[in-house]
Protein backbone atom coordinates (compact mmCIF):
# COMPACT_ATOMS: atom_id res chain seq x y z
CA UNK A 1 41.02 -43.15 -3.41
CA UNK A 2 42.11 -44.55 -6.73
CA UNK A 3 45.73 -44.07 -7.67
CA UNK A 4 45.61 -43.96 -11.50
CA UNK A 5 45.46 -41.05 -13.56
CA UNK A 6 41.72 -40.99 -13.27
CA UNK A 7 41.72 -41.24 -9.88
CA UNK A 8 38.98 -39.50 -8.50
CA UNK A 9 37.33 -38.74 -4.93
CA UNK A 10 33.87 -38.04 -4.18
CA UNK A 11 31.99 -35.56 -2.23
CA UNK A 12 28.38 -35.04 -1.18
CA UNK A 13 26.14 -32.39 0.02
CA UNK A 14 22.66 -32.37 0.21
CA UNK A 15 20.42 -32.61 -2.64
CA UNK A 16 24.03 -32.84 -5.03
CA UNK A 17 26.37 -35.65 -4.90
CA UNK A 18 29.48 -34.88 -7.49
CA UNK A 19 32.38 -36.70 -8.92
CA UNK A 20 35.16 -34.41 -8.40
CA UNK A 21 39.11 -35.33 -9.55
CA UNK A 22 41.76 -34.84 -8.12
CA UNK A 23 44.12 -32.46 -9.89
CA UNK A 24 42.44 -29.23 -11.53
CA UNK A 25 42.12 -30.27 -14.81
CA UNK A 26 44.02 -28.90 -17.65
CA UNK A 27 42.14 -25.84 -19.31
CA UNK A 28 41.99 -26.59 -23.41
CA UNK A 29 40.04 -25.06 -25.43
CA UNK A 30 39.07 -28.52 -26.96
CA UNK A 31 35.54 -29.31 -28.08
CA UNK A 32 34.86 -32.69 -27.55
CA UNK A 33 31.28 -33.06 -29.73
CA UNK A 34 29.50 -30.66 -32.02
CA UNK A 35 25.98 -29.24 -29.94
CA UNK A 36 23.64 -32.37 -29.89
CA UNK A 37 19.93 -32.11 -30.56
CA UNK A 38 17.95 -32.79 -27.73
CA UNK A 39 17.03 -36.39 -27.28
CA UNK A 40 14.71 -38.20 -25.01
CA UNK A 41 14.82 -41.62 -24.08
CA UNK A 42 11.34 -41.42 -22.36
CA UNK A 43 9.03 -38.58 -21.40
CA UNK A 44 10.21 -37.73 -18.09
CA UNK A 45 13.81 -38.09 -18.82
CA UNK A 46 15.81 -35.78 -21.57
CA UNK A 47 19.61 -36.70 -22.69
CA UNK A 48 21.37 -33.33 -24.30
CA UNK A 49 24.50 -34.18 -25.18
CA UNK A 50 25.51 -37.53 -28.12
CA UNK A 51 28.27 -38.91 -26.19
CA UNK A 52 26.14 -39.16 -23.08
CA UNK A 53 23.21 -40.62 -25.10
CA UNK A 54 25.68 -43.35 -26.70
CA UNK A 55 26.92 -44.13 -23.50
CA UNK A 56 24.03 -44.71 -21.74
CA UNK A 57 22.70 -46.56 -24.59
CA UNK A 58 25.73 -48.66 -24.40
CA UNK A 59 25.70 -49.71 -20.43
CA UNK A 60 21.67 -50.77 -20.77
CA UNK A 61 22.26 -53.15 -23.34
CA UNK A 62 25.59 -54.54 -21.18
CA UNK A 63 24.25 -54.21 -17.90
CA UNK A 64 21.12 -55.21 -16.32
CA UNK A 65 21.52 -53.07 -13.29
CA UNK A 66 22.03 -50.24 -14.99
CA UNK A 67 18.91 -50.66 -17.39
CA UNK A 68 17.03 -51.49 -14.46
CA UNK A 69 17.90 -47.79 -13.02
CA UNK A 70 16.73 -46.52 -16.21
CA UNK A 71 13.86 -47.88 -16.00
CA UNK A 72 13.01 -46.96 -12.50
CA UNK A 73 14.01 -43.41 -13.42
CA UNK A 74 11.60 -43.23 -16.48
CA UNK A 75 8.89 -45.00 -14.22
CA UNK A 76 9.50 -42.22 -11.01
CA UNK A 77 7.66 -40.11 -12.61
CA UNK A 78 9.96 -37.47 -12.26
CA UNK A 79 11.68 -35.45 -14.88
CA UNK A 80 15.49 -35.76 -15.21
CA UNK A 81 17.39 -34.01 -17.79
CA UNK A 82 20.92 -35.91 -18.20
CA UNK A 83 23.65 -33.69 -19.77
CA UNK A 84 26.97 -31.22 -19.80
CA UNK A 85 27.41 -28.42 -17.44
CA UNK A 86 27.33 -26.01 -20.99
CA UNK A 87 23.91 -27.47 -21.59
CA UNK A 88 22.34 -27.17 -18.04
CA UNK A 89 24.13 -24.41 -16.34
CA UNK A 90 20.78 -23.81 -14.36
CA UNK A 91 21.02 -27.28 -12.86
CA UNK A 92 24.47 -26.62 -11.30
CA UNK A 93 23.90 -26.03 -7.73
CA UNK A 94 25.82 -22.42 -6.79
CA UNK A 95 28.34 -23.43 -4.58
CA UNK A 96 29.47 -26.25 -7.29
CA UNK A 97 29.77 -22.91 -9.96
CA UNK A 98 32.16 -21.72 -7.75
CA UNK A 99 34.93 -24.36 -8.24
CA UNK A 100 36.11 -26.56 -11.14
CA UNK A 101 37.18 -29.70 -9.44
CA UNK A 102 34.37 -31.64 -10.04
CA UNK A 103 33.48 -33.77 -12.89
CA UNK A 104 29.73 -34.75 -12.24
CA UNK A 105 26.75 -33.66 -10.27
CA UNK A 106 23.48 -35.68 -9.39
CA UNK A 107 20.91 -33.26 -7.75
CA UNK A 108 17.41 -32.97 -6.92
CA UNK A 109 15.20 -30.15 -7.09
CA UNK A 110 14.08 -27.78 -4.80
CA UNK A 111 17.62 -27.63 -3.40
CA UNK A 112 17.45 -28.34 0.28
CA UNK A 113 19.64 -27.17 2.97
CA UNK A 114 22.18 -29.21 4.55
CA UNK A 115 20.48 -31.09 7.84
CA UNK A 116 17.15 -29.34 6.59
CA UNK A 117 14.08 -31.61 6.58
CA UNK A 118 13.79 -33.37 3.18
CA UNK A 119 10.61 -32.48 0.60
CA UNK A 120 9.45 -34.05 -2.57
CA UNK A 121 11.57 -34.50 -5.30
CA UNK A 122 10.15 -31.88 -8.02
CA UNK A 123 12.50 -32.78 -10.90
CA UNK A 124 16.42 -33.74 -10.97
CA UNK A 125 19.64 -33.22 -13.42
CA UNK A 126 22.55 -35.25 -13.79
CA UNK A 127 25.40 -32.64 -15.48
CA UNK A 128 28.91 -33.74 -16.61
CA UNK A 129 32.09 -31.66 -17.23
CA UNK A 130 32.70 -33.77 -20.33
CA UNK A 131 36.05 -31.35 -21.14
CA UNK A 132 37.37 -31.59 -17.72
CA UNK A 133 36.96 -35.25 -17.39
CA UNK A 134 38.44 -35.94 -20.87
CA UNK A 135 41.78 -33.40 -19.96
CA UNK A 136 42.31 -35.58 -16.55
CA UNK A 137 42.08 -38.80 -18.47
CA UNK A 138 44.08 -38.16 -21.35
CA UNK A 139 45.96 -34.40 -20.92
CA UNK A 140 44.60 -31.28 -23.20
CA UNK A 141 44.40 -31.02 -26.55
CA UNK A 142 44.27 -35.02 -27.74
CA UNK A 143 41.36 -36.57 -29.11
CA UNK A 144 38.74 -38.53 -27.05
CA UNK A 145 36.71 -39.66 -29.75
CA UNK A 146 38.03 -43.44 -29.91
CA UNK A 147 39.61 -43.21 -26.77
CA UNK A 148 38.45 -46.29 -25.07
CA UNK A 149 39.56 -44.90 -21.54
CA UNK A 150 37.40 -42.21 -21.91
CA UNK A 151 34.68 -44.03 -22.63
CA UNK A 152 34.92 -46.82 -19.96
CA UNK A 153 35.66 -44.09 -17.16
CA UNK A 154 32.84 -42.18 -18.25
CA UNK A 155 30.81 -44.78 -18.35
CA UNK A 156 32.38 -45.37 -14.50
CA UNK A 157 31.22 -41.92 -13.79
CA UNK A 158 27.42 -42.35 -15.31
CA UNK A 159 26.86 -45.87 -12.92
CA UNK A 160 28.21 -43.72 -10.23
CA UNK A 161 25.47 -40.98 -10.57
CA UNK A 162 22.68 -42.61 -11.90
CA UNK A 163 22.64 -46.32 -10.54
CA UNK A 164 24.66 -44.58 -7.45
CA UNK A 165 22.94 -41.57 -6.47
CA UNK A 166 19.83 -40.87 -8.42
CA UNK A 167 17.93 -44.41 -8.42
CA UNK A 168 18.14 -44.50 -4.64
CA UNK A 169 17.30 -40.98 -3.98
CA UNK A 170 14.18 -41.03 -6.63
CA UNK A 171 13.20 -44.17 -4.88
CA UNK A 172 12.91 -42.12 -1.27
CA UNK A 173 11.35 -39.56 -3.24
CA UNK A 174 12.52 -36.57 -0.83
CA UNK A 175 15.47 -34.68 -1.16
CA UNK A 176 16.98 -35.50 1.87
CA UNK A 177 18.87 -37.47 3.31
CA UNK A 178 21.12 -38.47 0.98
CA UNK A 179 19.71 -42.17 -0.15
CA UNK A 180 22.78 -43.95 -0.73
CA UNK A 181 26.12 -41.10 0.39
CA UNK A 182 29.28 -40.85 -0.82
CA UNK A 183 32.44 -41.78 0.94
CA UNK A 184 33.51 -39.11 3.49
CA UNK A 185 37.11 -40.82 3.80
CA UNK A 186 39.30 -42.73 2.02
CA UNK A 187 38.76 -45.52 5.19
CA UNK A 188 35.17 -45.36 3.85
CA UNK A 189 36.46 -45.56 0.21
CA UNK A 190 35.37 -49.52 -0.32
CA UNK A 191 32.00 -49.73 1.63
CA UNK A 192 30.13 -46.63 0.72
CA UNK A 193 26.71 -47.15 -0.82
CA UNK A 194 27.42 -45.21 -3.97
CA UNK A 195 31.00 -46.88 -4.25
CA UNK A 196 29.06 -50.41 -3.74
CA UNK A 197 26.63 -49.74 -6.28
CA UNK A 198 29.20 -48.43 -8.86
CA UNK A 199 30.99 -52.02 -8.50
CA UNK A 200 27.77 -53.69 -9.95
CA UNK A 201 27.32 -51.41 -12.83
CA UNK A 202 31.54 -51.81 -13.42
CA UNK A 203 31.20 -55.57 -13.19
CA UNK A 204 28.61 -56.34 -15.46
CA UNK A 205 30.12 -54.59 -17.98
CA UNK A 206 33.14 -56.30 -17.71
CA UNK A 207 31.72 -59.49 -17.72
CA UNK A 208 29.77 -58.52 -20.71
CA UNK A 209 32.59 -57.81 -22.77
CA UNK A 210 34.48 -60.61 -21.45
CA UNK A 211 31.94 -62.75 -22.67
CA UNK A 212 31.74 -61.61 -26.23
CA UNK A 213 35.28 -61.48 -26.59
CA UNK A 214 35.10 -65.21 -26.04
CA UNK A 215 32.56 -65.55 -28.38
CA UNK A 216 34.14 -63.82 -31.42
CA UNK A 217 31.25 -61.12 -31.49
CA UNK A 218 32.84 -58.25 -30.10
């Protein structure tokens, strides 16, 4: 578990892997974008929100992992809307409706139970609790706009549950079992798939901005 004020742990069930933190976070009233117009980044894959759309954009031109997950996501064949739980409600699995610690959810569609035989992935949603995630970063009621821990743990949280979580499970193209899991432990915290996977996405970027500070361009 990370001890920093974004710590966060992760839990999995089948068919929805989430980012959850760990404090319940802060409840402001804070809006942090005006309602985005829908847009697509292919035809199988729809981004509803702006911040989540720059973000993305962002991590494909920095890392080649992550673009490569894109691209394996728009090639699956599969559609995958991308966006906040106010935008795709519908995609939040019950149980996760039921409870606020969480801060994003990768899930595949038809739900399937938990040790249930796994069928064909139909479509799939990747939903962030943008408000939450900003009040555990930064506290309520201050503004996440430039805020460039914000962005880099968000971009943190989009690696883990789209290079993480959804390009393996698309790959296996069932619902079940869970392609690449989440840590069940703290002891399990470092060599977990998901946690593995994240590293890449985290390191590229780094090294990507790294290397244009060093070269005056960024």
């Amino acid at each position: 578990m990370l001890r920093s004020v974004y710590a966060v742990l992760f839990a999995c069930t089948t068919g929805a892997c989430a980012s959850m933190p760990v404090a319940a976070p802060a409840t402001a009233s804070l809006r942090l974008v005006p309602p985005a117009s829908r847009t697509a980044t292919a035809a199988q894959i729809t981004i509803t929100d702006s911040i989540l759309a720059t973000t993305i954009h962002r991590m494909r031109m920095l890392s080649p992992s992550f673009d490569s997950a894109m691209v394996a996501v728009e090639h699956a064949g599969i559609p995958v809307s991308i966006g906040t739980a106010q935008q795709l409600p519908g995609d939040i699995p019950l149980g996760y409706r039921m409870i606020s610690e969480w801060q994003a959810i990768t899930t595949t569609f038809p739900l399937t139970s938990e040790h249930a035989r796994g069928r064909p992935i139909e479509r799939a949603a990747v939903v962030v609790r943008l408000q939450p995630l900003h009040d555990a970063l930064l506290g309520a009621g201050s503004d996440a706009s430039d805020s460039t821990l914000f962005a880099q743990h968000l971009e943190r949280v989009l690696a883990h549950e789209i290079y993480g979580h959804l390009m393996p499970q698309l790959k296996l193209g069932l619902t079940a079992p869970i392609a690449c899991d989440d840590p069940q432990s703290a002891a399990e915290w470092y060599d977990a798939c998901v946690m593995k996977r994240e590293r890449v996405v985290v390191g590229q970027l780094t090294m990507a901005r790294g290397t244009f500070a060093l070269a005056g361009t960024r």
